[in-house]
Structures are given as structure tokens and as C-alpha cells.
N, C-alpha and C. Protein backbone atom coordinates (compact mmCIF):
# COMPACT_ATOMS: atom_id res chain seq x y z
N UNK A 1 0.33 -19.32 23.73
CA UNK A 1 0.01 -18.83 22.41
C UNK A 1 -0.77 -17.53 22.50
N UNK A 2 -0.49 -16.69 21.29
CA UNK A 2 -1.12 -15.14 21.58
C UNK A 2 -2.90 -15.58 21.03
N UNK A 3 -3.41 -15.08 22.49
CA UNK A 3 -5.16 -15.02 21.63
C UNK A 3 -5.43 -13.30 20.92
N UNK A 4 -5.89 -14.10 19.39
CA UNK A 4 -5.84 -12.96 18.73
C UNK A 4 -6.95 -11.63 19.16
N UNK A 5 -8.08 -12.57 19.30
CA UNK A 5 -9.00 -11.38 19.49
C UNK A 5 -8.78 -10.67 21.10
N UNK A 6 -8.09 -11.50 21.79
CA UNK A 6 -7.54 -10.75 23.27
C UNK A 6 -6.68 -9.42 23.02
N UNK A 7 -5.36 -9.94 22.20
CA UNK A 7 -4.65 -8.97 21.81
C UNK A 7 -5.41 -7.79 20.79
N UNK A 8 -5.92 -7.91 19.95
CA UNK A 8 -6.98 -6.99 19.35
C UNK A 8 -7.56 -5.99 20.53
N UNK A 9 -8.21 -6.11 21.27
CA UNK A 9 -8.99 -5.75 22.21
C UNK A 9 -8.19 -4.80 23.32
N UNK A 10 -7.10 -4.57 23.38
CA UNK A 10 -5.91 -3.56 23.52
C UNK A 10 -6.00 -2.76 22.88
N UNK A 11 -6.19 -2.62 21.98
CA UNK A 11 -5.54 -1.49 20.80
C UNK A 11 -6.03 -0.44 21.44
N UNK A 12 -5.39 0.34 21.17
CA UNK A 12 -5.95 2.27 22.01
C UNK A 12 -5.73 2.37 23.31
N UNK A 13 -4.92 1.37 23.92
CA UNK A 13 -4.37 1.42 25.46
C UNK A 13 -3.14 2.20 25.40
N UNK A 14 -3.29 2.51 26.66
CA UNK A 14 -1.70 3.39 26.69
C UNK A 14 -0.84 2.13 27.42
N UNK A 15 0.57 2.41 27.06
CA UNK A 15 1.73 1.42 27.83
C UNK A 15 1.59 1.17 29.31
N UNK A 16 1.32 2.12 29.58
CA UNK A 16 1.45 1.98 30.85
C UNK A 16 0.20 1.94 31.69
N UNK A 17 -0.62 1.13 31.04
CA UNK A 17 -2.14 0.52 31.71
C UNK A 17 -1.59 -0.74 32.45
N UNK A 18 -2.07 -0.75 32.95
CA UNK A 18 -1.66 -2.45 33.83
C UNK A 18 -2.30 -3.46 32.86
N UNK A 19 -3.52 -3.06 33.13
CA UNK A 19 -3.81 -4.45 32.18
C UNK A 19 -3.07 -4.69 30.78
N UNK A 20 -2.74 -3.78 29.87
CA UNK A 20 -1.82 -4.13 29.10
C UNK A 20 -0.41 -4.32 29.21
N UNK A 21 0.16 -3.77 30.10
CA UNK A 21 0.98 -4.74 30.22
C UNK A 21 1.37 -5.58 31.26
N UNK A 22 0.08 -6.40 32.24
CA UNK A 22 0.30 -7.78 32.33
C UNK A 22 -0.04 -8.53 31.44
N UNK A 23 -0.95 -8.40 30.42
CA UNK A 23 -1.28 -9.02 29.11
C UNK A 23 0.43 -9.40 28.27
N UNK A 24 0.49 -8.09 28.21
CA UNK A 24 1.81 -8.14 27.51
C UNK A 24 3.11 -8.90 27.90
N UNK A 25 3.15 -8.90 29.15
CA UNK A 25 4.05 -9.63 30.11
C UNK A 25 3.54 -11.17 29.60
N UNK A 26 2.34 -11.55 29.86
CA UNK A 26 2.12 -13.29 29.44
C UNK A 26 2.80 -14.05 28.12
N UNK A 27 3.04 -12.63 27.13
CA UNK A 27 3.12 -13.19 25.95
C UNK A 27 4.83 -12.70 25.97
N UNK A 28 5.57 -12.95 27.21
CA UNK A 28 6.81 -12.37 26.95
C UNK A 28 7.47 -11.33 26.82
N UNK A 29 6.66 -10.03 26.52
CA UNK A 29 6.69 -8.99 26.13
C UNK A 29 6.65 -7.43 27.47
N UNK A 30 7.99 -7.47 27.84
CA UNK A 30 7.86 -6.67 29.20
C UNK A 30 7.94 -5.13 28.52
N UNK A 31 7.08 -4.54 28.31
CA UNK A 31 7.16 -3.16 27.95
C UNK A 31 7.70 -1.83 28.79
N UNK A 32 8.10 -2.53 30.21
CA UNK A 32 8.83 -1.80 30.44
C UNK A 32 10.32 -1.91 29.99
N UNK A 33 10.74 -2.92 29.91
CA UNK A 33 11.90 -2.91 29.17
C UNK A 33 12.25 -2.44 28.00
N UNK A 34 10.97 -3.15 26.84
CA UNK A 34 11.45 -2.93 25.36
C UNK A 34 10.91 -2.03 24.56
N UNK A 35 10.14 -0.90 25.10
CA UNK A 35 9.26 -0.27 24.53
C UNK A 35 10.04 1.48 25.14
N UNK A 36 10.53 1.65 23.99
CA UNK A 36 10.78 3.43 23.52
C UNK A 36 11.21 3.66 22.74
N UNK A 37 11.21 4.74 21.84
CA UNK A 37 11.10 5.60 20.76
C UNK A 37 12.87 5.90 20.39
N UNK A 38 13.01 5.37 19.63
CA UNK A 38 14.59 5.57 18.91
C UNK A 38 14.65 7.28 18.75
N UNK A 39 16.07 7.18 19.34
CA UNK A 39 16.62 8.50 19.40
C UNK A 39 18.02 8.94 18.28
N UNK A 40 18.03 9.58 17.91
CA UNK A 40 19.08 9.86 16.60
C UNK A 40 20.38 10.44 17.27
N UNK A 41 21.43 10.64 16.35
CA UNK A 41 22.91 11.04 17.19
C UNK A 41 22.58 12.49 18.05
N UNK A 42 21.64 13.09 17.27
CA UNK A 42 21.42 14.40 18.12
C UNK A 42 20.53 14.40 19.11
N UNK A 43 20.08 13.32 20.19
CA UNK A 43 19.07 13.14 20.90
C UNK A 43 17.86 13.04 20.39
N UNK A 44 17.42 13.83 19.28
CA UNK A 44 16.00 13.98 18.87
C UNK A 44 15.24 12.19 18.43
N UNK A 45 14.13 12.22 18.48
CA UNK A 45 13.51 11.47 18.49
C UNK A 45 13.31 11.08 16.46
N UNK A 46 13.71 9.93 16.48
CA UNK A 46 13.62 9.71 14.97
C UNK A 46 12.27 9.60 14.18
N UNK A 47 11.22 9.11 15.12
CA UNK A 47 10.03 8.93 14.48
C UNK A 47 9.05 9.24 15.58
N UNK A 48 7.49 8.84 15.14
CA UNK A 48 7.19 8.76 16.75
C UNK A 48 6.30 7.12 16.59
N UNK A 49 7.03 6.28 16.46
CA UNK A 49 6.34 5.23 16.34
C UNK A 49 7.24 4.61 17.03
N UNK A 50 7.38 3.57 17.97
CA UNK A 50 8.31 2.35 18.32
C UNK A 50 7.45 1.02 18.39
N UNK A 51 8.27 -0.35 17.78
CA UNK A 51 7.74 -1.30 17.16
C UNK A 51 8.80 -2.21 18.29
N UNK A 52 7.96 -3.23 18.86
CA UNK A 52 8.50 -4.40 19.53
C UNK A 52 7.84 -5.36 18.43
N UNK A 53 8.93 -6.61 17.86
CA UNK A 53 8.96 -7.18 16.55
C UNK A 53 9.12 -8.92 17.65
N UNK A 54 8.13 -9.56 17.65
CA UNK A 54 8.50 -11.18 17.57
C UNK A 54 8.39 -12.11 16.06
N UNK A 55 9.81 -12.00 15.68
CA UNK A 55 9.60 -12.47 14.74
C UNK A 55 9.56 -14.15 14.57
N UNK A 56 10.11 -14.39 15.45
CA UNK A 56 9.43 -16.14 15.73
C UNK A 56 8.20 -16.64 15.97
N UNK A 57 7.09 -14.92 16.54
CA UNK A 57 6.16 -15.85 16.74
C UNK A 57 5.10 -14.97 15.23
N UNK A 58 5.74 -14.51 14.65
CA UNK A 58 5.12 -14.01 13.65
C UNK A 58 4.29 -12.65 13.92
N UNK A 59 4.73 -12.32 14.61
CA UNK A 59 3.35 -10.65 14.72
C UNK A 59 4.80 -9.76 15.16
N UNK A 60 4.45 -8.37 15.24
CA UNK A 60 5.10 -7.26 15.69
C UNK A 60 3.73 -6.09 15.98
N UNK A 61 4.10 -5.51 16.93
CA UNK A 61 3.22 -4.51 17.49
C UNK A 61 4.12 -3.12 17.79
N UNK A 62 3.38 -2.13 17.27
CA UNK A 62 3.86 -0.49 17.30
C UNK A 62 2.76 -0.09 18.09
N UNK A 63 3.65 0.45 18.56
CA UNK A 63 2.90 1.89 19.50
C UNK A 63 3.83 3.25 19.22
N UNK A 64 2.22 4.30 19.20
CA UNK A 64 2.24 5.39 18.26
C UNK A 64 2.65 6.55 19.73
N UNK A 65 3.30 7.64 19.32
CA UNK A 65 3.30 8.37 20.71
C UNK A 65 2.32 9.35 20.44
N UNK A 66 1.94 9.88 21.78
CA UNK A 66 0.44 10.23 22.35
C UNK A 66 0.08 11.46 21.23
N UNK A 67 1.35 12.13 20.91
CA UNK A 67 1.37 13.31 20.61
C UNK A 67 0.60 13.81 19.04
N UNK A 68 1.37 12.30 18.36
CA UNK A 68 0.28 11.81 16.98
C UNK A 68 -1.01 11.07 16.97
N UNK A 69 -1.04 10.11 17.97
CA UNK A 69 -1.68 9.49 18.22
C UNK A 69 -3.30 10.01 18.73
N UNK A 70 -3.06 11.16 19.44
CA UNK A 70 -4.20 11.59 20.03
C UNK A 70 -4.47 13.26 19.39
N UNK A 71 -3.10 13.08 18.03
CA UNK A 71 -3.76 14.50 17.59
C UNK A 71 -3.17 16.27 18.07
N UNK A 72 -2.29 15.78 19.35
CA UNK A 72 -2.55 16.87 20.05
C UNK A 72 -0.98 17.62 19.33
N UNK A 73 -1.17 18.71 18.10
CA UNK A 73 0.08 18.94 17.76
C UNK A 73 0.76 19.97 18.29
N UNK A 74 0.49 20.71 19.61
CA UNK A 74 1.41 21.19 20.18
C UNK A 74 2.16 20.66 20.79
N UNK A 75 2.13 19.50 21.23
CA UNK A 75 2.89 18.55 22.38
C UNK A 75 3.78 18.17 21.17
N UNK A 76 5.91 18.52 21.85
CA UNK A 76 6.46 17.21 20.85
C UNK A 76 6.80 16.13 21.52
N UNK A 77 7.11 15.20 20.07
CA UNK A 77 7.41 13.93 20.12
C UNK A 77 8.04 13.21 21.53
N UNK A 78 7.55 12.42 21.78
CA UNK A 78 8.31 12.03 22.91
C UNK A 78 8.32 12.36 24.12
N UNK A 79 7.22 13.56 24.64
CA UNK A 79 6.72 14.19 26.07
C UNK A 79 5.58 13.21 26.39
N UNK A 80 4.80 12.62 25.75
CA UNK A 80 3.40 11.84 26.56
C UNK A 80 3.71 10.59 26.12
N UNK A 81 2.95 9.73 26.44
CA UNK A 81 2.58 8.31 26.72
C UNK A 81 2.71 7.80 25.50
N UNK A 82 2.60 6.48 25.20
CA UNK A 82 3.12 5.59 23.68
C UNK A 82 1.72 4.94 24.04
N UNK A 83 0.78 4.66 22.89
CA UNK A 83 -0.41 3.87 22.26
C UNK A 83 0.11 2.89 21.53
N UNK A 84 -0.59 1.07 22.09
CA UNK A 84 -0.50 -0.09 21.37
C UNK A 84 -1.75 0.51 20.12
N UNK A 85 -1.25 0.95 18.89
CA UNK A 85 -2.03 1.67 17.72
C UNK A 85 -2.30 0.12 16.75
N UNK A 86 -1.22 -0.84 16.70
CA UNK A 86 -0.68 -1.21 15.56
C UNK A 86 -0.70 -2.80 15.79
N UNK A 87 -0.79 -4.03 14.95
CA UNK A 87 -0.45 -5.59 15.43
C UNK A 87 -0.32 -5.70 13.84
N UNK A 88 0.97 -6.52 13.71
CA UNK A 88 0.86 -6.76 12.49
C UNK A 88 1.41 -8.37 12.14
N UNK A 89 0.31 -9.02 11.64
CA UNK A 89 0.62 -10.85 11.41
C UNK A 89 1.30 -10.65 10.24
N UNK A 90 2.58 -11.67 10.44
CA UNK A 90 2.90 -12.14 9.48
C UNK A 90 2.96 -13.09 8.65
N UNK A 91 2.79 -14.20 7.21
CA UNK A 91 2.94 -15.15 6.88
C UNK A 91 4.38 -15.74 6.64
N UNK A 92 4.93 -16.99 6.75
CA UNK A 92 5.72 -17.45 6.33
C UNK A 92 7.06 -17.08 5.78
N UNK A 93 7.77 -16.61 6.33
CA UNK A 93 9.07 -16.30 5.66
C UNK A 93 8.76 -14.77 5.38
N UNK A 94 7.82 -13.57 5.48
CA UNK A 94 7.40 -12.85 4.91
C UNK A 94 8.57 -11.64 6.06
N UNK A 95 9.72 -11.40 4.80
CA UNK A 95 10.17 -10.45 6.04
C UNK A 95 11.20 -10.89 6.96
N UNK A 96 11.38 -12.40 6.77
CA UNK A 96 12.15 -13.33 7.61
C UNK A 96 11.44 -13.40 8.92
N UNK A 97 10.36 -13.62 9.13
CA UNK A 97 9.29 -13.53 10.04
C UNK A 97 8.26 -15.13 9.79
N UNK A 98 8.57 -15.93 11.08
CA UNK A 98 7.58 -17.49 10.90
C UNK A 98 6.51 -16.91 10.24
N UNK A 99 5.43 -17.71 10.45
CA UNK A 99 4.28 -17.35 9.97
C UNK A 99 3.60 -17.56 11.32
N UNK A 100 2.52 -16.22 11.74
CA UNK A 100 1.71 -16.20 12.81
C UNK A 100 0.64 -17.47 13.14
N UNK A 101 0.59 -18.21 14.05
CA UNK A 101 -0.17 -19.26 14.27
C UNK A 101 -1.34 -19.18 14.96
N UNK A 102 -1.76 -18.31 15.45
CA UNK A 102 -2.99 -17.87 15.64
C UNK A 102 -4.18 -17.45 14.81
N UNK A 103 -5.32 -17.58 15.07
CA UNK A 103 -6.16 -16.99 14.47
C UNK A 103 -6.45 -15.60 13.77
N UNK A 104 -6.71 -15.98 12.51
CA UNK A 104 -6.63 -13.95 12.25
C UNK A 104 -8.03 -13.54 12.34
N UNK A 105 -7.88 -12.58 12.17
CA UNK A 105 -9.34 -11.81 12.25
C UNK A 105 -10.12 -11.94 11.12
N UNK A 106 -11.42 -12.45 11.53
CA UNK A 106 -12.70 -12.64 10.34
C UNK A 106 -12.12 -13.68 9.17
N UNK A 107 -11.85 -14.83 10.36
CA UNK A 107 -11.75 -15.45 9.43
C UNK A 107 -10.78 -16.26 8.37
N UNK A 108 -9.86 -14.99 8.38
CA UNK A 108 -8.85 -14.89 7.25
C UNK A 108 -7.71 -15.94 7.83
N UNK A 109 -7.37 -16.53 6.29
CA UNK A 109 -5.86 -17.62 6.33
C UNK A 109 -5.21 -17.07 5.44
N UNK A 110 -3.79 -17.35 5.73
CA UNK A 110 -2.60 -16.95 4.82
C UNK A 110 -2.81 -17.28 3.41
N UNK A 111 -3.56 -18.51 3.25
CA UNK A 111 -3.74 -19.31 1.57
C UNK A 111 -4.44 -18.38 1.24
N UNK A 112 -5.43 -17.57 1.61
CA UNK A 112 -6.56 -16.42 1.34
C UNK A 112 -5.91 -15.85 -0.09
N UNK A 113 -6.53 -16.02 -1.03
CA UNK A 113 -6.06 -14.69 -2.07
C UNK A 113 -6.98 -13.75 -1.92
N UNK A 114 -6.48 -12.44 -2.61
CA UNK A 114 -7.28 -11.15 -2.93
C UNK A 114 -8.89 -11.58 -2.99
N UNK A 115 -9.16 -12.78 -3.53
CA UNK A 115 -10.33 -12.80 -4.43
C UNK A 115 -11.86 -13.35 -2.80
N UNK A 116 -10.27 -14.48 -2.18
CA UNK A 116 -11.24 -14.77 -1.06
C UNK A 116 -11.53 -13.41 0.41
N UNK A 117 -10.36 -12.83 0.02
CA UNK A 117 -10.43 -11.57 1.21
C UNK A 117 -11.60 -10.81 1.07
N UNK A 118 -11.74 -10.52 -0.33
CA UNK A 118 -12.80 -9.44 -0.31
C UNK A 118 -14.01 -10.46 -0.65
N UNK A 119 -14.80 -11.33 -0.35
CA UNK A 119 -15.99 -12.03 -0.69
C UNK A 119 -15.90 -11.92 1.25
N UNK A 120 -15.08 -12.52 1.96
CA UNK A 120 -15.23 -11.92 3.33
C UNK A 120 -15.33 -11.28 3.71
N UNK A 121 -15.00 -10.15 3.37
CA UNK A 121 -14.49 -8.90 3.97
C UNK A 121 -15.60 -7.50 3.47
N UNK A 122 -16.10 -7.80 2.56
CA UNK A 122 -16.73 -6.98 1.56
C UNK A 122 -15.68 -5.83 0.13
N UNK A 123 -16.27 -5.33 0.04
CA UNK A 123 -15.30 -4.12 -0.80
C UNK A 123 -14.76 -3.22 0.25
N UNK A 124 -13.34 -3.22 0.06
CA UNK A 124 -12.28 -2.34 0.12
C UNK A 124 -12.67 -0.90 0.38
N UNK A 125 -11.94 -0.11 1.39
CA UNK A 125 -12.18 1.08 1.11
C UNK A 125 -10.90 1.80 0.78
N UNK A 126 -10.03 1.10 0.28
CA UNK A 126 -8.75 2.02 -0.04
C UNK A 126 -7.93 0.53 -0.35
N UNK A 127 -7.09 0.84 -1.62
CA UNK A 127 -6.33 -0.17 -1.82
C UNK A 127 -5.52 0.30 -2.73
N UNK A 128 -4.02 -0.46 -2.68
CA UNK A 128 -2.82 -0.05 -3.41
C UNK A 128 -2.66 -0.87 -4.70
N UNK A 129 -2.26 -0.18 -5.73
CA UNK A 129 -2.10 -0.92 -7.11
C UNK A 129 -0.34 -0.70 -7.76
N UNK A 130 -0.21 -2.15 -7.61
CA UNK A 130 1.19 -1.87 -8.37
C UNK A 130 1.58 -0.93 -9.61
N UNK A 131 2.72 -0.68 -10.02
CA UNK A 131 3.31 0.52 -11.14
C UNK A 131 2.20 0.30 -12.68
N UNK A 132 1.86 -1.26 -12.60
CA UNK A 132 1.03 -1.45 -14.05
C UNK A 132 -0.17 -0.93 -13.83
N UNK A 133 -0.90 -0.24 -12.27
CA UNK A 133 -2.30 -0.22 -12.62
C UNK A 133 -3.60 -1.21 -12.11
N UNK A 134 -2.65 -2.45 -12.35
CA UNK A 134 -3.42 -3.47 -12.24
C UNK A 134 -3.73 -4.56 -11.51
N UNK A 135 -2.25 -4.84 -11.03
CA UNK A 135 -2.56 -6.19 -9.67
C UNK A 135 -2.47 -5.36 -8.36
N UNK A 136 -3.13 -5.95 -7.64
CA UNK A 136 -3.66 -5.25 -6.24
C UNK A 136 -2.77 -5.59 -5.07
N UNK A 137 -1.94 -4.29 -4.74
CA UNK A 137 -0.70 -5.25 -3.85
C UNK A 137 -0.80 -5.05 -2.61
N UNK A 138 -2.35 -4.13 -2.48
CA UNK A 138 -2.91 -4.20 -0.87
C UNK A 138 -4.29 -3.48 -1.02
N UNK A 139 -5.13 -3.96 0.04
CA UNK A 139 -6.49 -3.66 -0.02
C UNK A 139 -6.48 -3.19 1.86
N UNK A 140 -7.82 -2.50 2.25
CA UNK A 140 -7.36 -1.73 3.68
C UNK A 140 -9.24 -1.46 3.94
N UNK A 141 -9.54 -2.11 4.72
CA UNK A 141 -11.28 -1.80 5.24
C UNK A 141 -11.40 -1.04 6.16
N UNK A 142 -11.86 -0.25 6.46
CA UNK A 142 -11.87 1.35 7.11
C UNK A 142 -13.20 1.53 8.41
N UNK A 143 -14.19 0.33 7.81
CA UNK A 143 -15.16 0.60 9.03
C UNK A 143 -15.96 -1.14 8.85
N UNK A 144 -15.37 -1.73 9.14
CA UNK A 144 -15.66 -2.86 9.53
C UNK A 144 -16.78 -3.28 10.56
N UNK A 145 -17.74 -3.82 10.86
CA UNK A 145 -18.68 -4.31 11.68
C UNK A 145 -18.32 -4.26 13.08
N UNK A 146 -18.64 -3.67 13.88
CA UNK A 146 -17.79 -4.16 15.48
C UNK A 146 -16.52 -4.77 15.84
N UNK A 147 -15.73 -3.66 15.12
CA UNK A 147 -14.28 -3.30 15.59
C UNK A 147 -14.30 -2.01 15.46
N UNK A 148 -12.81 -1.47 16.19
CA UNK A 148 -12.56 -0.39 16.58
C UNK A 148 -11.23 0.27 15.30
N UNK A 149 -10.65 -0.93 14.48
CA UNK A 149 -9.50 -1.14 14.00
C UNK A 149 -9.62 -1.00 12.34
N UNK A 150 -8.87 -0.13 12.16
CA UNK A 150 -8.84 -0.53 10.06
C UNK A 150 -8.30 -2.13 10.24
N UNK A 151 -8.19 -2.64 9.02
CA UNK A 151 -7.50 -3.81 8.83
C UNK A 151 -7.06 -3.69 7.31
N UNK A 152 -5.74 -3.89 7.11
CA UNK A 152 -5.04 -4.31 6.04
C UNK A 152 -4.34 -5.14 5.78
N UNK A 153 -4.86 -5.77 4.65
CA UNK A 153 -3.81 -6.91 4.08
C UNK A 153 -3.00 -6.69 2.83
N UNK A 154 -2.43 -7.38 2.81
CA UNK A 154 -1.07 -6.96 1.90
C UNK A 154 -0.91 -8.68 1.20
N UNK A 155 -0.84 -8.95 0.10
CA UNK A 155 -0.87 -9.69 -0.80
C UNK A 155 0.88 -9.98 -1.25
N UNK A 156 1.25 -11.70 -1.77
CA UNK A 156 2.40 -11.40 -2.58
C UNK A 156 2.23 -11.85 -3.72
N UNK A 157 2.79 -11.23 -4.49
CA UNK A 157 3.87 -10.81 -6.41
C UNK A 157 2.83 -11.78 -6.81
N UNK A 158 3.97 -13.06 -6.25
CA UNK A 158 3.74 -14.20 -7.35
C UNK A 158 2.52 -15.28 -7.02
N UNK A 159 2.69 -15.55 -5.97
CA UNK A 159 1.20 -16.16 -4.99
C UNK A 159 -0.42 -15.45 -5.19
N UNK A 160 -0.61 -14.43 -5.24
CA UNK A 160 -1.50 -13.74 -4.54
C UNK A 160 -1.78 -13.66 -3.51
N UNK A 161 -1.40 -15.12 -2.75
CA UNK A 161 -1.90 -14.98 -1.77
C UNK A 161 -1.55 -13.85 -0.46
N UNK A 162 -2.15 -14.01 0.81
CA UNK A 162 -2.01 -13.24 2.33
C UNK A 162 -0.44 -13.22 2.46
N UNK A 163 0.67 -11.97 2.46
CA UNK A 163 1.61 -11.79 2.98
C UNK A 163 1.73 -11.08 4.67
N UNK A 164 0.82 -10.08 4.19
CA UNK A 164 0.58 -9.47 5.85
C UNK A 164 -0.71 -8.75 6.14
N UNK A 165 -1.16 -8.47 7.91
CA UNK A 165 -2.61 -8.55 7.92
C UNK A 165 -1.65 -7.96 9.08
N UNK A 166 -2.70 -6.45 8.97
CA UNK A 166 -2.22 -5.17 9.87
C UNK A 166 -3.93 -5.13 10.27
N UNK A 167 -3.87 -4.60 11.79
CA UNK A 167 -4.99 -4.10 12.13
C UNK A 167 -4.74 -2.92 13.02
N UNK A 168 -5.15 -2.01 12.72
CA UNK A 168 -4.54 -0.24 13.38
C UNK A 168 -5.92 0.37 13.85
N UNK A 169 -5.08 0.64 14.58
CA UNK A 169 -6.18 2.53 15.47
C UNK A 169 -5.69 3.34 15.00
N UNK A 170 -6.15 4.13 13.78
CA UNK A 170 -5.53 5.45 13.12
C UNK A 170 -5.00 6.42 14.32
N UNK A 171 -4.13 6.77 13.70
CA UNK A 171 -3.55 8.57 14.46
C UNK A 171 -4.78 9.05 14.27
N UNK A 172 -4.76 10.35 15.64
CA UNK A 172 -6.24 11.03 15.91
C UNK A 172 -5.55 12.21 14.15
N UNK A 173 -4.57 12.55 14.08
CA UNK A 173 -4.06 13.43 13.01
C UNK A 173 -4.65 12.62 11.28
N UNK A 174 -5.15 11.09 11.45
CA UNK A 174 -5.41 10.73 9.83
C UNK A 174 -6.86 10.91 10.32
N UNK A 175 -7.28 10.77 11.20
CA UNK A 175 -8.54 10.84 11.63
C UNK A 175 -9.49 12.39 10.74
N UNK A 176 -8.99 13.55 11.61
CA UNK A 176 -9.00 14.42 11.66
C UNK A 176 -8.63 15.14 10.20
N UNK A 177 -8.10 14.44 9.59
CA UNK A 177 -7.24 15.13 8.14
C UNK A 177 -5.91 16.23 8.85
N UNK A 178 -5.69 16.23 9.84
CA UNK A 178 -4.49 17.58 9.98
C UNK A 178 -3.60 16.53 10.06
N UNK A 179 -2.41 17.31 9.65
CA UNK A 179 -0.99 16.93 8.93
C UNK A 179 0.03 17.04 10.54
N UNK A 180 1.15 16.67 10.30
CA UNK A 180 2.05 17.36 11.62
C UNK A 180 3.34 17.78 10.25
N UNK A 181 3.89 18.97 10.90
CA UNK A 181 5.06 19.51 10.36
C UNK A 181 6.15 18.80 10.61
């Protein structure tokens, strides 16, 4: 079973650390195999994010390439190293994705509504509001107590309750406020 706060405790590694990926290897996950950056009919690189997805065991993890990741915008896409940036739990069917069976961070359960997230969590520092204004269809904590990681959760429609619970190492580029062309 994935230990959450183990896997947490990665984030901002490059692929090709050993320790991440013999970590990664335990949980099935050979990154030398499944880990690179989709390429389009013209060779070019489609994004700079690549996502290894277990959707049976409920999480998926992206890694960001170095080039966004660390900011550096003369370097392109796809010349340096790929960053585990990204872990994202999923609940129940959310996505066609089990529901993650591990522990989430601070606390948090899938039954969680909006109302119990933030009495845990404190106030929000950025959150999304559906087309009316009014129901909250994601909330996102930005500097959390001893972590390194934003954390966002994402709420559903009709439930309120926990659909998904992202915990990220910003791009050094959202960091920074500079944009890439």
C-alpha cells in the first residue's frame, strides 16, 4: 500500500534520483519505463508535464519538466530532467478512478465536505466558484504549516463532498510570476 506521507516527501525530486525511483519501483511504478513527455506528429513536445495515472489504486502523479519547473526559460521543453511536482488522490468513481485508500493529508476523508475541509485546514487562499458565483467547486491552501506543497481539493456538484485532493510543488515560473511563451 502507498504510504502517503512517504510519497509526499518526494515531491521536488528529480526522476532520476535513486531514491525516488526505488520508492517508485515498490509501488510498481518503474519510471524508467513509464515516465516521458508526449510528443506530437511533428516531434515537438505537446506539453511539459507527463502524468503516470494508477487508476486502480486511486492516485496519479505528474512530473513537471525541469525547464518549467525550475523556471529556467531559456532551456526548451524536453532538454532537462522531469520533477515528481504533482500526486493527485482520487475518490470513488471520480474520473473512473477507485477511490485512494490511503491516508490523506491532515487528516482529510473523502465524506469531508467544503464545510469540514476548511475548519481543518483553515481559510483558503485561492478558490474556484462555479458560473452562479456561489457554490465552491474548489478551494487550494498555499502555505500550509510544515509542508513544502500547495494542496487542493476539489469538491462534487451534488455531494459536496471530497472529489479530488492534489498536493503540488508549484512551477519555479508560478512562483516567480513569469509566464513562458
Amino acid at each position: 500500500m502507498v504510504s502517503t506521507q512517504k510519497l509526499l516527501g518526494y515531491l521536488k525530486l528529480a526522476s532520476s534520483e535513486q531514491k525516488l525511483l526505488d520508492y517508485m519501483y515498490t509501488l510498481g511504478v518503474d519510471l524508467k519505463k513509464e515516465l516521458f513527455l508526449e510528443k506530437d506528429e511533428y516531434g515537438s513536445y505537446d506539453g511539459s508535464d507527463a502524468y503516470i495515472e494508477r487508476p486502480l489504486g486511486g492516485y496519479c502523479l505528474l512530473f513537471s519538466d525541469e525547464a518549467e519547473f525550475l523556471g529556467k526559460r531559456d532551456q526548451p521543453i524536453g532538454v532537462g530532467k522531469l520533477y515528481f511536482s504533482t500526486v493527485f488522490f482520487y475518490s470513488e468513481g471520480k474520473d473512473e478512478y477507485s477511490q485512494y485508500k490511503g491516508e490523506l493529508p491532515f487528516g482529510l476523508s473523502f465524506e469531508d465536505r467544503r464545510e469540514n475541509v476548511v475548519h481543518k485546514l483553515g481559510e483558503q487562499s485561492w478558490q474556484r466558484l462555479a458560473q452562479d458565483d456561489e457554490r465552491v467547486i474548489s478551494d487550494r491552501w498555499d502555505n500550509l504549516l510544515e509542508v513544502a506543497y500547495r494542496l487542493h481539493v476539489s469538491y462534487y456538484k451534488d455531494t459536496g463532498k471530497i472529489s479530488i485532493i492534489s498536493a503540488t510543488i508549484p512551477d519555479r515560473s508560478l512562483i516567480d510570476g513569469t509566464k513562458f511563451d
